[in-house]
N, C-alpha and C. Protein backbone atom coordinates (compact mmCIF):
# COMPACT_ATOMS: atom_id res chain seq x y z
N UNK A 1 0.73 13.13 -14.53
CA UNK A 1 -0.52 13.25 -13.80
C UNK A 1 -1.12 11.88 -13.53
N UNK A 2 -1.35 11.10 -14.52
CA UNK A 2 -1.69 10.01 -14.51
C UNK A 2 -0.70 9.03 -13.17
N UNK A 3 0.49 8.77 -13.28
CA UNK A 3 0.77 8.27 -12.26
C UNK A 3 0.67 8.63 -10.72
N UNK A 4 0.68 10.13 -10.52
CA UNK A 4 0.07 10.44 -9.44
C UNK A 4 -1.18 9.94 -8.70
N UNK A 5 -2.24 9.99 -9.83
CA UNK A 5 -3.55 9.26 -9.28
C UNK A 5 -2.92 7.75 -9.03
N UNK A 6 -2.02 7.44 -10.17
CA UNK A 6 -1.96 5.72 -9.71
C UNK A 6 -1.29 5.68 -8.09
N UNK A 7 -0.57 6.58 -7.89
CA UNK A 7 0.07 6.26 -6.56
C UNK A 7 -0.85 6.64 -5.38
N UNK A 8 -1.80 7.79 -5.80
CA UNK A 8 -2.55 8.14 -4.55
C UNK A 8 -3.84 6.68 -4.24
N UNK A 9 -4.13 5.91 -5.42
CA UNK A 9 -4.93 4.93 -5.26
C UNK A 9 -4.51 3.63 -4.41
N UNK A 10 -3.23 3.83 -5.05
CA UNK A 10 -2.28 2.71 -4.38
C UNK A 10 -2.55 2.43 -2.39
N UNK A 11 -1.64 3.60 -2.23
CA UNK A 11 -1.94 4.08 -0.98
C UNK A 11 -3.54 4.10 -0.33
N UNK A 12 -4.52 4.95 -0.96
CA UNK A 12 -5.62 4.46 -0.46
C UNK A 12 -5.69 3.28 -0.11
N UNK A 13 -5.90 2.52 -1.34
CA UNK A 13 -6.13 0.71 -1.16
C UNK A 13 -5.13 0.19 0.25
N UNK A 14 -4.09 0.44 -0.01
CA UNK A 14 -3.36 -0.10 1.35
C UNK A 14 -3.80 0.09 2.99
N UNK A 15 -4.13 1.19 2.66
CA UNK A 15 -4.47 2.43 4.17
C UNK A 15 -5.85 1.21 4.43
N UNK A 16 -6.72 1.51 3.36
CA UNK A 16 -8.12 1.02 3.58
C UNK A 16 -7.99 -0.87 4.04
N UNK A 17 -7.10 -1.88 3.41
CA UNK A 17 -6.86 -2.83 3.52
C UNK A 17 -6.66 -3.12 4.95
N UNK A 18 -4.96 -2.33 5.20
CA UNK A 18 -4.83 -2.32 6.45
C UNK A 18 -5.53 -2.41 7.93
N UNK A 19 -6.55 -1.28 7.50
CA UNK A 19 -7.73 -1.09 7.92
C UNK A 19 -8.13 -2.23 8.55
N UNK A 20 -8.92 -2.36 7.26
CA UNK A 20 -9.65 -3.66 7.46
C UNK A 20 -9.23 -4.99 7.93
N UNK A 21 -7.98 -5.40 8.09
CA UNK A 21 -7.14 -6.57 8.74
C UNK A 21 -7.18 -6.12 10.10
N UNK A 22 -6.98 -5.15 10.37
CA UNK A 22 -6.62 -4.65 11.72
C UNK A 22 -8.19 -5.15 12.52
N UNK A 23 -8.65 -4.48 11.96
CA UNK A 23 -10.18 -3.99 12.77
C UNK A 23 -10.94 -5.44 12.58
N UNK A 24 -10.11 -6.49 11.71
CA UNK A 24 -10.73 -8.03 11.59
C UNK A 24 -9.85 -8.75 12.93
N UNK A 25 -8.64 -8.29 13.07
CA UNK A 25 -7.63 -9.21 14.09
C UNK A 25 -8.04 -8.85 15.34
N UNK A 26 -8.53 -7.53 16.10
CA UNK A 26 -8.61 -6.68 17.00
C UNK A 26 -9.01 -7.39 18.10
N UNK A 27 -9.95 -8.43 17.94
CA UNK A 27 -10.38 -9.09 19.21
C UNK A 27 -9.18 -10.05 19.49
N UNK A 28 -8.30 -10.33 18.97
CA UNK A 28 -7.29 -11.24 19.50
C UNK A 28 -6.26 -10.14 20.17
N UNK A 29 -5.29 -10.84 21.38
CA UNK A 29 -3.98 -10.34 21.68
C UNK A 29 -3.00 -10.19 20.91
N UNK A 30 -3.56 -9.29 19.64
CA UNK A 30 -2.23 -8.94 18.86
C UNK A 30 -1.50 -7.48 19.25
N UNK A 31 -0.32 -7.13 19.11
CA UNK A 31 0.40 -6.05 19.29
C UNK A 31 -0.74 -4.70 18.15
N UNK A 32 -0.60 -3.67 18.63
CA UNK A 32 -1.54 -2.50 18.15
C UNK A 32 -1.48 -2.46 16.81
N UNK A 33 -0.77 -2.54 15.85
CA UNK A 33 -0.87 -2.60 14.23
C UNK A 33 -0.17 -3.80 13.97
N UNK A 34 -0.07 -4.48 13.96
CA UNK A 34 0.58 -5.52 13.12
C UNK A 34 -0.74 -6.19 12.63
N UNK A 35 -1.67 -6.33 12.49
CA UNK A 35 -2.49 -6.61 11.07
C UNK A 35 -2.57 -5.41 10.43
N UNK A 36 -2.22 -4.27 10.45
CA UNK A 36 -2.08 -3.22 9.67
C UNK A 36 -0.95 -2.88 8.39
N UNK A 37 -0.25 -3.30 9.55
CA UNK A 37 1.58 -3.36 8.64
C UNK A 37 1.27 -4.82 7.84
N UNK A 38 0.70 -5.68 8.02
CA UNK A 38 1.17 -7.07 7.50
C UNK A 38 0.35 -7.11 6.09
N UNK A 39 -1.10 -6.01 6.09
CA UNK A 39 -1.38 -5.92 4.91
C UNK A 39 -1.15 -4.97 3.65
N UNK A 40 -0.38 -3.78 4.70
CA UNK A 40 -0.72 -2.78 3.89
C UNK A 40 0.93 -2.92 3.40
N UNK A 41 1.85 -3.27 3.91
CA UNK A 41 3.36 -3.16 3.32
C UNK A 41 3.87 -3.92 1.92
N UNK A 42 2.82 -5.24 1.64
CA UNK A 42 2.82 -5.96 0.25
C UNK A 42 1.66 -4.84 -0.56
N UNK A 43 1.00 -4.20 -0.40
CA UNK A 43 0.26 -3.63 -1.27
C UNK A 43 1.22 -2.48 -1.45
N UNK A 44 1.71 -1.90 -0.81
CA UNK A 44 2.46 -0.54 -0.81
C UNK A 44 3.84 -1.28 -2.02
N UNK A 45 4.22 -2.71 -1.22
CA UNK A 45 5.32 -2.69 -2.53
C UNK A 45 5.08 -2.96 -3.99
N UNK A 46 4.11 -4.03 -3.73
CA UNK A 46 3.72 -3.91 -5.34
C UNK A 46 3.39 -2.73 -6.23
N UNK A 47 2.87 -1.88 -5.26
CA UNK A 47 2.75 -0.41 -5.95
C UNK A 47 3.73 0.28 -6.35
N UNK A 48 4.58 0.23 -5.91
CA UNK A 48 6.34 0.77 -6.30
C UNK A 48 6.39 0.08 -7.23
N UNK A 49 6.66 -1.41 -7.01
CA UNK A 49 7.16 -2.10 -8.07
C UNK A 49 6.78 -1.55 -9.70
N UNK A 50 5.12 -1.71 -9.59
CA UNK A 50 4.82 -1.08 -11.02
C UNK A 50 4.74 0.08 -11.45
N UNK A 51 5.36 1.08 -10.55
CA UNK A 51 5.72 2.24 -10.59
C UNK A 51 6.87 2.47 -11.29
N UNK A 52 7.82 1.64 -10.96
CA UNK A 52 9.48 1.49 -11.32
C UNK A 52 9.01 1.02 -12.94
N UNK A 53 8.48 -0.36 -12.77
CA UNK A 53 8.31 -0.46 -14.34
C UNK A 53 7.91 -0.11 -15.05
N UNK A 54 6.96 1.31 -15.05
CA UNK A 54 5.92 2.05 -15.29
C UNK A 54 7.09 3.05 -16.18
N UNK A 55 7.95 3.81 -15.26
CA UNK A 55 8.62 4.69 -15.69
C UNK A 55 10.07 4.38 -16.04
N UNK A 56 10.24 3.07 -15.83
CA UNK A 56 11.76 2.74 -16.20
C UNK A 56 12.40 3.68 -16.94
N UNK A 57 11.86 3.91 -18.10
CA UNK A 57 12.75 4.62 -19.55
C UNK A 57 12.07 5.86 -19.55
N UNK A 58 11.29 6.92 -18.57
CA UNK A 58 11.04 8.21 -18.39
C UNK A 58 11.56 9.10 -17.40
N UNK A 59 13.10 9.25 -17.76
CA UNK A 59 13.65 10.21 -16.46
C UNK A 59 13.87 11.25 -16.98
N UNK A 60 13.09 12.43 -16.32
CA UNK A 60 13.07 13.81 -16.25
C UNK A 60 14.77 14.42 -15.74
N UNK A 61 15.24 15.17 -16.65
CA UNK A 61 16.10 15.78 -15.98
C UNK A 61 15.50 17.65 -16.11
């Protein structure tokens, strides 16, 4: 349960980040999300990352 919330926070934070880069770059000629992707894809991995190390040695069979 607990990691669920960690992953749904994760994601929030990214979504919301993204967000916010985007809607900061918007007045320039940038392509439609790429301040979106550029913030939210390092937050999304680090979130895996400590996900993986989180559960390394807990596999459900």
């Amino acid at each position: 349960m607990l990691m669920r919330i960690f992953v749904a926070i994760v994601i929030i934070v990214a979504i919301l980040a993204g967000l916010a880069n985007h809607m900061s770059l918007n007045f320039m000629n940038m392509p439609v999300l790429h301040g979106f992707f550029d913030t939210a894809i390092p937050i999304l991995g680090f979130g895996a990352l400590i996900k993986y190390l989180c559960c390394c040695g807990d596999h459900h069979k």
